[in-house]
N, C-alpha and C. Protein backbone atom coordinates (compact mmCIF):
# COMPACT_ATOMS: atom_id res chain seq x y z
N UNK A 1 159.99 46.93 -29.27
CA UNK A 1 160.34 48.33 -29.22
C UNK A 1 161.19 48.56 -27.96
N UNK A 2 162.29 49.32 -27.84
CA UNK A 2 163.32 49.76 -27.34
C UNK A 2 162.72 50.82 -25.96
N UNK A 3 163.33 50.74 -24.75
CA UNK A 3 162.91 51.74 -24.13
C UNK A 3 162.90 53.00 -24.47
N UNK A 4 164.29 53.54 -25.35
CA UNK A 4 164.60 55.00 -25.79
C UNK A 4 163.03 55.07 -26.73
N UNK A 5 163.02 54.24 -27.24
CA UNK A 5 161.74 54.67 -28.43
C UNK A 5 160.54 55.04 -28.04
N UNK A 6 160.39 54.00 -26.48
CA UNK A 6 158.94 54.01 -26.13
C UNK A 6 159.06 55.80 -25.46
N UNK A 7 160.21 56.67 -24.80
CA UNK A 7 160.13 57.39 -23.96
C UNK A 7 160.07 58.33 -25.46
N UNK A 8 160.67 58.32 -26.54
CA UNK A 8 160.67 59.30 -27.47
C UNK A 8 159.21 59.21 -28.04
N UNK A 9 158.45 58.19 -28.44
CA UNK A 9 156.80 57.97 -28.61
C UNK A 9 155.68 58.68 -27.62
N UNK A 10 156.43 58.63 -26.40
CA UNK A 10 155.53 59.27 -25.33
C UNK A 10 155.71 60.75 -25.23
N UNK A 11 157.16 61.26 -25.01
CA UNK A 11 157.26 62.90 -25.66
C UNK A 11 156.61 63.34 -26.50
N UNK A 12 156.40 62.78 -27.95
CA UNK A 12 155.70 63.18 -29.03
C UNK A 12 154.04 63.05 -28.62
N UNK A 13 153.77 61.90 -28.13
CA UNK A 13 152.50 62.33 -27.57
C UNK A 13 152.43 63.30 -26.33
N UNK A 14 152.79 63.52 -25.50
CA UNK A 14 152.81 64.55 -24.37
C UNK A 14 153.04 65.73 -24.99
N UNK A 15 153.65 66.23 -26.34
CA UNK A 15 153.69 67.51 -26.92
C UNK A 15 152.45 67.51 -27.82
N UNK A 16 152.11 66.60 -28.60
CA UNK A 16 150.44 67.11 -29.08
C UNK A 16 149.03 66.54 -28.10
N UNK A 17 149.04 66.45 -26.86
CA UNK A 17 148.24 66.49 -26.47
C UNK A 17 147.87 67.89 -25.63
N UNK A 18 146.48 68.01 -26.16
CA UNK A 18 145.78 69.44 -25.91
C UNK A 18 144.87 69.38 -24.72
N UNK A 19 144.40 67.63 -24.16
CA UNK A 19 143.57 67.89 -23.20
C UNK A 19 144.39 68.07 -21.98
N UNK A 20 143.67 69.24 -21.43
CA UNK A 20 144.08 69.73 -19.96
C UNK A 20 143.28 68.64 -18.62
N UNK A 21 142.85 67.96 -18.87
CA UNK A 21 142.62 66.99 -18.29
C UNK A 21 142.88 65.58 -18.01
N UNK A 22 143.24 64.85 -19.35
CA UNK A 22 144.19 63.99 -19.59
C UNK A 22 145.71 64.18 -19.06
N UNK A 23 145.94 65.32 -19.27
CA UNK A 23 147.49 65.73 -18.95
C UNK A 23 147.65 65.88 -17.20
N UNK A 24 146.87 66.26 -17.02
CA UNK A 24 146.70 66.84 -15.07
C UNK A 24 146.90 64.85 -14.89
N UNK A 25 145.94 64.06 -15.39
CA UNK A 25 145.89 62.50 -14.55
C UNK A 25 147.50 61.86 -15.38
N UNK A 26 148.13 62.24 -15.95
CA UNK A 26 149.12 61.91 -16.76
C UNK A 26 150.09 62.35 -15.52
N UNK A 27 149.80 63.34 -15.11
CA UNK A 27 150.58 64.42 -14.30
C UNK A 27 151.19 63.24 -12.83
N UNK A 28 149.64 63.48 -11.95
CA UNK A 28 149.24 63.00 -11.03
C UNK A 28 149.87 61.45 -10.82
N UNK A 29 149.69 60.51 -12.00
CA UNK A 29 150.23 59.55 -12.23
C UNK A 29 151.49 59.42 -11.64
N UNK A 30 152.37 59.91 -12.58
CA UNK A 30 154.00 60.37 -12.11
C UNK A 30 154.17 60.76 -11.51
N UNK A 31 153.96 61.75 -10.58
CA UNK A 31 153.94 62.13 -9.38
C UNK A 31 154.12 61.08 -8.59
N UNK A 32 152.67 60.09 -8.45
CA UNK A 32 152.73 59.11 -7.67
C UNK A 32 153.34 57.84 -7.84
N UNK A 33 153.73 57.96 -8.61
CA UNK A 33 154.43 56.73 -9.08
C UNK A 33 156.21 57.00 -8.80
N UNK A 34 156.67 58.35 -8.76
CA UNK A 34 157.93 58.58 -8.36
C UNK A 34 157.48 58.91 -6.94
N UNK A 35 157.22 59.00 -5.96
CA UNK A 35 156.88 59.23 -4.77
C UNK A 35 156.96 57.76 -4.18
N UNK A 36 156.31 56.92 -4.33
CA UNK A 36 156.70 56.05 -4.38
C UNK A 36 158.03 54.71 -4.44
N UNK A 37 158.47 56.00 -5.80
CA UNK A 37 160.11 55.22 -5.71
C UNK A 37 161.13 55.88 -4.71
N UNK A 38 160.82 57.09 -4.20
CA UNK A 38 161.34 57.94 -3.49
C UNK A 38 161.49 57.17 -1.94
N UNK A 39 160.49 56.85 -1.77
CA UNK A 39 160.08 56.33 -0.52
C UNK A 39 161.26 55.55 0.07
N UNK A 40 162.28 55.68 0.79
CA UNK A 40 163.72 54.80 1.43
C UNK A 40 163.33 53.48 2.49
N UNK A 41 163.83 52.55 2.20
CA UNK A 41 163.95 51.38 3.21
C UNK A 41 164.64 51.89 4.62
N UNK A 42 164.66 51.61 5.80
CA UNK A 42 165.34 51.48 6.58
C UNK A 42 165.75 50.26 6.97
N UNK A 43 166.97 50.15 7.90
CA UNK A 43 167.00 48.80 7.67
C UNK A 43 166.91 48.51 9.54
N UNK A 44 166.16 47.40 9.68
CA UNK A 44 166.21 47.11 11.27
C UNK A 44 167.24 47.46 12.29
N UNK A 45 167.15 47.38 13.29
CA UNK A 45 168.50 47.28 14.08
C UNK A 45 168.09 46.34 14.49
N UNK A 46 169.47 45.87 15.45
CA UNK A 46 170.16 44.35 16.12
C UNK A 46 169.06 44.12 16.66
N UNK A 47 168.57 45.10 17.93
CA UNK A 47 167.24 44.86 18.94
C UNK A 47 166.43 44.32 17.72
N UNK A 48 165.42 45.64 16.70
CA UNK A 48 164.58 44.76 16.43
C UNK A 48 164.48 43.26 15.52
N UNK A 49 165.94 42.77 14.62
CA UNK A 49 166.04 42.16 14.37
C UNK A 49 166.08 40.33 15.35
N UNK A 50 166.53 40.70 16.58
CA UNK A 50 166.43 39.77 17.37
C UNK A 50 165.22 39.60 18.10
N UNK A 51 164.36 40.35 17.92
CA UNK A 51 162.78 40.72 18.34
C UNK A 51 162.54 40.21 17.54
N UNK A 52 162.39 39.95 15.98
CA UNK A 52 161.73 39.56 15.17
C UNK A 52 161.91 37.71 15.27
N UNK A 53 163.41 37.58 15.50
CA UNK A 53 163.73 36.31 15.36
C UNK A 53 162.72 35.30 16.32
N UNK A 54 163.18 36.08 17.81
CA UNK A 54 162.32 35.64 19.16
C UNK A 54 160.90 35.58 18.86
N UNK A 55 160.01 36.21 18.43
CA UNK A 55 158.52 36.13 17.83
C UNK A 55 158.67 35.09 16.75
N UNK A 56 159.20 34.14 15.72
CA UNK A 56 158.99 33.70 14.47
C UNK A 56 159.46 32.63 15.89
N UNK A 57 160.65 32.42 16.36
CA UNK A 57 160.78 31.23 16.97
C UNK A 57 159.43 31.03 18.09
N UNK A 58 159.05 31.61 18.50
CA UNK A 58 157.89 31.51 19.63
C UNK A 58 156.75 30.84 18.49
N UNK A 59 156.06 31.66 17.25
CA UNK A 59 155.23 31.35 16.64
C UNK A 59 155.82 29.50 16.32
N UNK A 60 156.54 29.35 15.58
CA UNK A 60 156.89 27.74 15.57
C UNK A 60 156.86 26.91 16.19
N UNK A 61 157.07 27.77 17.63
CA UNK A 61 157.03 26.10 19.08
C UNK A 61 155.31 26.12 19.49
N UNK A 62 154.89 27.11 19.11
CA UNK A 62 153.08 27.44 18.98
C UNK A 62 152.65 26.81 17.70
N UNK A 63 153.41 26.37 16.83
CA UNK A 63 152.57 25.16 15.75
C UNK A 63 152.01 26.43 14.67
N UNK A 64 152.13 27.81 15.01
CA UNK A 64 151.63 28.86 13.78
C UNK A 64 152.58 29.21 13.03
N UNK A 65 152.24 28.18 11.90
CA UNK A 65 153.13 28.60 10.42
C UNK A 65 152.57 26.88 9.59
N UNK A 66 152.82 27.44 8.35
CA UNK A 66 152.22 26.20 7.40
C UNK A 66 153.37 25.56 6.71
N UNK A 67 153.18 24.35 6.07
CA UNK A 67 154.28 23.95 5.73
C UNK A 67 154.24 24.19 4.18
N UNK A 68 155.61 24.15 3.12
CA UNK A 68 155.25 24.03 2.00
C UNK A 68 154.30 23.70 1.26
N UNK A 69 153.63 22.13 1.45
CA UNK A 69 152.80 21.75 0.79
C UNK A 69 151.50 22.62 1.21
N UNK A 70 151.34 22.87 2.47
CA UNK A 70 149.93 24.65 2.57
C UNK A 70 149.93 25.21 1.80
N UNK A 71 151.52 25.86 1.26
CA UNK A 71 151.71 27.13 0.93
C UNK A 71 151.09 27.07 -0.86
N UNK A 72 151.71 25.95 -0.98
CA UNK A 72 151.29 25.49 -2.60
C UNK A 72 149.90 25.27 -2.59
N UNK A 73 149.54 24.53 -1.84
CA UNK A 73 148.09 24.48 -2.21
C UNK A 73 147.58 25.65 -1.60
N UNK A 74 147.60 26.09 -1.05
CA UNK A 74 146.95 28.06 -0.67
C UNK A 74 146.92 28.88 -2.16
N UNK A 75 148.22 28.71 -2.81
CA UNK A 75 148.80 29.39 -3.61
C UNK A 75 147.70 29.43 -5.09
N UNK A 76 147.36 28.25 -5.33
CA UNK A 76 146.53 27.48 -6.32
C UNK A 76 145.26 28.05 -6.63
N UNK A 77 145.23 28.75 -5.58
CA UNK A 77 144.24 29.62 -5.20
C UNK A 77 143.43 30.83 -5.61
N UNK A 78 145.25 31.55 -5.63
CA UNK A 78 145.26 33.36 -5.96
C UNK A 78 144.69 33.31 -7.17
């Protein structure tokens, strides 16, 4: 099924539904779910981008970070 169909299936249900309660968490839903998409990235600046670099290089000469084969077997996990 087609997106247009699924959004025209869901209109038709959102026009015969009578519960005022169902509809409020239907509501609430979307709300939060576009609030969400709303929400904007910023993007670092130079400072903190070279802050970030200086901390990841410090963590590495400190031996904190795992190697691939960690990551996979960590992963095996989830």
């Amino acid at each position: 099924m087609d997106l247009q169909t699924r959004k025209l299936n869901l209109i038709e249900f959102l026009i015969g539904l009578q519960d005022e309660n169902a509809f409020e968490i239907i509501e609430e839903t979307i709300k939060k779910s576009t609030k969400d998409l709303d929400q904007t990235l910023t993007p670092f600046t130079q400072a903190e981008l070279i802050e970030r670099a200086k901390k990841s290089n410090d963590d590495y000469l400190a031996g904190n970070f795992k190697t691939q084969e960690q990551l996979e077997i960590e992963s095996k996990n989830w």
